[in-house]
N, C-alpha and C. Protein backbone atom coordinates (compact mmCIF):
# COMPACT_ATOMS: atom_id res chain seq x y z
N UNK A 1 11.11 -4.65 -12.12
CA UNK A 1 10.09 -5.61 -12.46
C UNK A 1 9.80 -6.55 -11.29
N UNK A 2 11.07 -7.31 -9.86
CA UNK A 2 10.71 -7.84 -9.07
C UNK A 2 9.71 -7.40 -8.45
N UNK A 3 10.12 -6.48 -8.27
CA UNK A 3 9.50 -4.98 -6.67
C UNK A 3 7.68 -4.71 -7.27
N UNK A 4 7.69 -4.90 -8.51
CA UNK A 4 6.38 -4.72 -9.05
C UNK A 4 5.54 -6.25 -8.80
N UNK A 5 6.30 -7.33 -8.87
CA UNK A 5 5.79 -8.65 -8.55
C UNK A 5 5.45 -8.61 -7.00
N UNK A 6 6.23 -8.47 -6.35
CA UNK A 6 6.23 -8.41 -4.94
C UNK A 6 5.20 -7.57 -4.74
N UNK A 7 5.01 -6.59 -4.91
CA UNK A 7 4.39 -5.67 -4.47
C UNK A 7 2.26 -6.60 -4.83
N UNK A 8 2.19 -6.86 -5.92
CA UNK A 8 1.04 -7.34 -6.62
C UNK A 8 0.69 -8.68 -5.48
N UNK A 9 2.19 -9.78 -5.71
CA UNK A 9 1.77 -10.73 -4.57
C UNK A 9 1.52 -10.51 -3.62
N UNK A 10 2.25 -9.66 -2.62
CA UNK A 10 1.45 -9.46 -1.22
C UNK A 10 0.36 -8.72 -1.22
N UNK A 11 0.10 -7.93 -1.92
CA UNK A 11 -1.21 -7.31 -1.68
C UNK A 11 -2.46 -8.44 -2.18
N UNK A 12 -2.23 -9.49 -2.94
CA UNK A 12 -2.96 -10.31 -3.11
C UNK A 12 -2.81 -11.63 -2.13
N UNK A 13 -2.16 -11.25 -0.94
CA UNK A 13 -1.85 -12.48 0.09
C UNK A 13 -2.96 -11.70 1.13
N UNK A 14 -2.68 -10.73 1.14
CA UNK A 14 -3.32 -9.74 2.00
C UNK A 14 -5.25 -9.46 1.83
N UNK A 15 -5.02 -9.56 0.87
CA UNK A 15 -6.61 -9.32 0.47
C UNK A 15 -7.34 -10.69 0.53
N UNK A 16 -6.57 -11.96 -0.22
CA UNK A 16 -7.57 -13.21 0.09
C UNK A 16 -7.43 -14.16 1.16
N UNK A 17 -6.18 -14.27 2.38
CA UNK A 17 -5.55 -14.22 3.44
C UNK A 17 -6.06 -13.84 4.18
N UNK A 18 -6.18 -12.47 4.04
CA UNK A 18 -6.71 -11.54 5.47
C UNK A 18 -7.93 -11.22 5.36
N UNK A 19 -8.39 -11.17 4.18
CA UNK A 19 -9.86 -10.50 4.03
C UNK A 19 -9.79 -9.35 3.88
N UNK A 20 -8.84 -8.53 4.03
CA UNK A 20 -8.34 -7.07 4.17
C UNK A 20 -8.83 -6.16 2.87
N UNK A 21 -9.15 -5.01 2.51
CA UNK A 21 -9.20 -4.11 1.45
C UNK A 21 -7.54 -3.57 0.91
N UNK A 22 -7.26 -4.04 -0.12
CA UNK A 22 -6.20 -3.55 -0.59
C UNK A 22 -5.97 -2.67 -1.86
N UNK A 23 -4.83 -2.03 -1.95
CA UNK A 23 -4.50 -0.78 -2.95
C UNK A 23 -3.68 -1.11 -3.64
N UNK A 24 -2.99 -0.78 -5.13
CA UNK A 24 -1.86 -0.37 -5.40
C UNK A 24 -1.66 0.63 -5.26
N UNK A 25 -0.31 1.08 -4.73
CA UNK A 25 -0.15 2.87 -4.80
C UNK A 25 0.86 2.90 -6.12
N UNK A 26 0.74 3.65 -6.91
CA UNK A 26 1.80 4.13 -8.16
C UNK A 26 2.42 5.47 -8.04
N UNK A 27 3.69 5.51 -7.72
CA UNK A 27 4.30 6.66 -7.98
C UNK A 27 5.33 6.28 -9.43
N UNK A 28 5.58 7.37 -9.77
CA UNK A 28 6.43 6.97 -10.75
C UNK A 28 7.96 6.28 -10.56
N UNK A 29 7.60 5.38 -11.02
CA UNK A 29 9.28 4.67 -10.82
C UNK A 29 9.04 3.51 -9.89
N UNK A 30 8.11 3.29 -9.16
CA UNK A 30 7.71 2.91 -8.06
C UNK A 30 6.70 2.21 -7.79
N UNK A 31 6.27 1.23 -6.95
CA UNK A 31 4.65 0.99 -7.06
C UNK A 31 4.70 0.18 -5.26
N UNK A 32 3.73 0.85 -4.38
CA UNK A 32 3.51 0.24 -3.30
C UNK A 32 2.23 -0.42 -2.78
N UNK A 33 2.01 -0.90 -2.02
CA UNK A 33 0.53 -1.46 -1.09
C UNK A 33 -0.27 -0.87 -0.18
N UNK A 34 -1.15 -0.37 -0.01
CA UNK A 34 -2.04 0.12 1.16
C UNK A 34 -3.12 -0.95 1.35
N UNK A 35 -3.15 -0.68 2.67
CA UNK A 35 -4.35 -1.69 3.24
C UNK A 35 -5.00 -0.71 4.29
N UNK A 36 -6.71 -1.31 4.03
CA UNK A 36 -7.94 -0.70 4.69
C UNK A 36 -7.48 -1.59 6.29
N UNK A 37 -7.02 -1.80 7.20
CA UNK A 37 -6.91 -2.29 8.37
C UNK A 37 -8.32 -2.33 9.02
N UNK A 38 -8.82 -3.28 9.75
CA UNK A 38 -10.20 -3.22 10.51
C UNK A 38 -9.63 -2.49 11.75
N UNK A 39 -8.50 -2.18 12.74
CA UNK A 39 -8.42 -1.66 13.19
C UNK A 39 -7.24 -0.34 13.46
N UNK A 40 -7.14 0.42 14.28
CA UNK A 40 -6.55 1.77 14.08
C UNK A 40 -4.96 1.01 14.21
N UNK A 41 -4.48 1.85 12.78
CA UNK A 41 -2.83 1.28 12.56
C UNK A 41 -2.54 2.78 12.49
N UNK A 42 -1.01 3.19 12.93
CA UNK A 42 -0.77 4.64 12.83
C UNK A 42 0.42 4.55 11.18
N UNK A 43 0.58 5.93 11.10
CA UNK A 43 1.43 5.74 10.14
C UNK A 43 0.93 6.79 8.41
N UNK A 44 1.51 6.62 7.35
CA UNK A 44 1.06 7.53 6.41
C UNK A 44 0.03 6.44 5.98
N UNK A 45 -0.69 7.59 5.18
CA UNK A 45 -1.99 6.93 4.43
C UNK A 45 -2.51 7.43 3.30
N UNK A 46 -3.60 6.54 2.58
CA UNK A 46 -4.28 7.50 1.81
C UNK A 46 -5.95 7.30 1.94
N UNK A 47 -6.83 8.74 1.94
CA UNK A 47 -8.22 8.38 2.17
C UNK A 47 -8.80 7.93 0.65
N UNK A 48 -9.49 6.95 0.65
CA UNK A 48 -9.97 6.16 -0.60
C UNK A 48 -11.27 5.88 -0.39
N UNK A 49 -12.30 6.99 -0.98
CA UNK A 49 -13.68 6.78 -0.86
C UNK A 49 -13.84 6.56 0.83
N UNK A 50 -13.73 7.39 1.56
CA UNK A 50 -13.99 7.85 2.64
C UNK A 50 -13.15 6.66 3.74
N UNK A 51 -12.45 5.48 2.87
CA UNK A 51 -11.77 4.69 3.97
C UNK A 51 -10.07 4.90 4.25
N UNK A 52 -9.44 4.78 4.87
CA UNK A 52 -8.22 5.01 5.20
C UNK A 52 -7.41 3.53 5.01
N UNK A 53 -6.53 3.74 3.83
CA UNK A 53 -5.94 2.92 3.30
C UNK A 53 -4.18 3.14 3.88
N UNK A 54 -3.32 2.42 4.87
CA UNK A 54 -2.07 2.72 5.44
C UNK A 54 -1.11 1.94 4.90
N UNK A 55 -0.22 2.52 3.87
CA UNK A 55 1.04 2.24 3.37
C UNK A 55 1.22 1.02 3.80
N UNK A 56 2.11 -0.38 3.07
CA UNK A 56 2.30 -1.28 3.77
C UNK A 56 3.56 -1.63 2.63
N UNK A 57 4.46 -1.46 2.59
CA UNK A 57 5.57 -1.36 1.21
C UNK A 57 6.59 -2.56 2.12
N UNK A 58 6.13 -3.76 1.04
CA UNK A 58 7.13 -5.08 1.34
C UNK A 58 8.53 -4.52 0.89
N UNK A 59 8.65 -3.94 -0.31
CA UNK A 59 10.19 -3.77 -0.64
C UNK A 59 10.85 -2.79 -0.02
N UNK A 60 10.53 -1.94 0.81
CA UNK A 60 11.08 -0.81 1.73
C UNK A 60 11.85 -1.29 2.64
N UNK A 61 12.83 -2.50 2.88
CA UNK A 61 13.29 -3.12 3.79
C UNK A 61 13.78 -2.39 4.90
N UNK A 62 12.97 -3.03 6.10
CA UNK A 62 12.93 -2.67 7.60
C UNK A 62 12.19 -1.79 7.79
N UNK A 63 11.19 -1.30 6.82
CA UNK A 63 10.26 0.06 7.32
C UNK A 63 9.29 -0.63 7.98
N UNK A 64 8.44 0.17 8.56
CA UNK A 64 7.40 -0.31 9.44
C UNK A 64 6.23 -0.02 8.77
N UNK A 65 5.15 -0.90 8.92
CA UNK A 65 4.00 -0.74 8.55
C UNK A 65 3.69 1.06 8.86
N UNK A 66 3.18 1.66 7.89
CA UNK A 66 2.70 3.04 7.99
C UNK A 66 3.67 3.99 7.33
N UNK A 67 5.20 3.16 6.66
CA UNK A 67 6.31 3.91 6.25
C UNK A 67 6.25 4.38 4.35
N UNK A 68 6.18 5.66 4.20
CA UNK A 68 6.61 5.71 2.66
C UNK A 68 8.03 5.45 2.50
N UNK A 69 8.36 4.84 1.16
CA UNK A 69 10.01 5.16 0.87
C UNK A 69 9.94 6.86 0.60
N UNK A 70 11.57 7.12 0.71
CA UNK A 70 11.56 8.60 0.73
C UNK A 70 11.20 9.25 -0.98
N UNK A 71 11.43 10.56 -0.64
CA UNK A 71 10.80 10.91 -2.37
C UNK A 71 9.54 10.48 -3.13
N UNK A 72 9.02 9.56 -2.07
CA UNK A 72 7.74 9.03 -2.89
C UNK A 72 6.68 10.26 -2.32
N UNK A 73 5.73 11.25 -3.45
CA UNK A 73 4.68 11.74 -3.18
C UNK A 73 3.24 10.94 -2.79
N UNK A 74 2.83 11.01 -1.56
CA UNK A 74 1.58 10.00 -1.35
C UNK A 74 0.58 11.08 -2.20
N UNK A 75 0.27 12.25 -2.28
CA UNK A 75 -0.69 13.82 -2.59
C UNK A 75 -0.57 13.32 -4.14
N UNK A 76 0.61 12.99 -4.52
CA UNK A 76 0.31 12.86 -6.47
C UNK A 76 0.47 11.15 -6.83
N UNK A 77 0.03 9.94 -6.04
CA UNK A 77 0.17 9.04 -5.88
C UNK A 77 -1.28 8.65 -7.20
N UNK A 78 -1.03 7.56 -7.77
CA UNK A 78 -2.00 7.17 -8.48
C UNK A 78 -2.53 6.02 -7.95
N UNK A 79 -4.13 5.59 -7.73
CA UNK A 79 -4.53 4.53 -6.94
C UNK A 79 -5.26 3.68 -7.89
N UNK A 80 -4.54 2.04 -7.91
CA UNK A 80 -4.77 1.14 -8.40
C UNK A 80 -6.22 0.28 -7.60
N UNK A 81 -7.46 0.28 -8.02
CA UNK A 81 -8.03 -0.22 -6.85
C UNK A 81 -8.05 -2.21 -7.45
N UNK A 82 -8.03 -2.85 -6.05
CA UNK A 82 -8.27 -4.16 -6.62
C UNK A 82 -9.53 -4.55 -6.10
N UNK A 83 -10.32 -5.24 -7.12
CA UNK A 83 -11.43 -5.97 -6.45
C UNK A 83 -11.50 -7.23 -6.23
């Protein structure tokens, strides 16, 4: 239930903060962040209506921007969009 808070707050730090386009990603068991970046970030992703949305998972401690946790499918990932 934290990891689901966390996950909601930063992507909502990120979106009215940064101005940024943000995601929920849902895997089961699981729930992470993608962000539309204005510029080229490397790393996994997902394409969302033709934009490229790159993993950004606060609770993955020490991963790097662009990192899935392991076992997570990005291909059967369910996308939360926020407006």
């Amino acid at each position: 239930m934290i990891a689901r808070t966390v996950q909601f707050f930063f992507s909502l730090l990120v979106r009215d903060l940064l101005g940024l386009k943000v995601v929920l990603v849902y895997y089961p068991g699981h729930l992470a962040t993608a962000v539309n970046f204005t510029e080229s970030v490397t790393g996994d992703y997902l394409a969302i209506n033709g934009n490229r949305y790159v993993i950004c998972d606060p609770t993955f401690i020490g991963a790097p921007v662009g990192a899935t946790m392991p076992n997570m499918d990005n291909a059967s990932a369910k996308v939360i969009l926020l407006e």
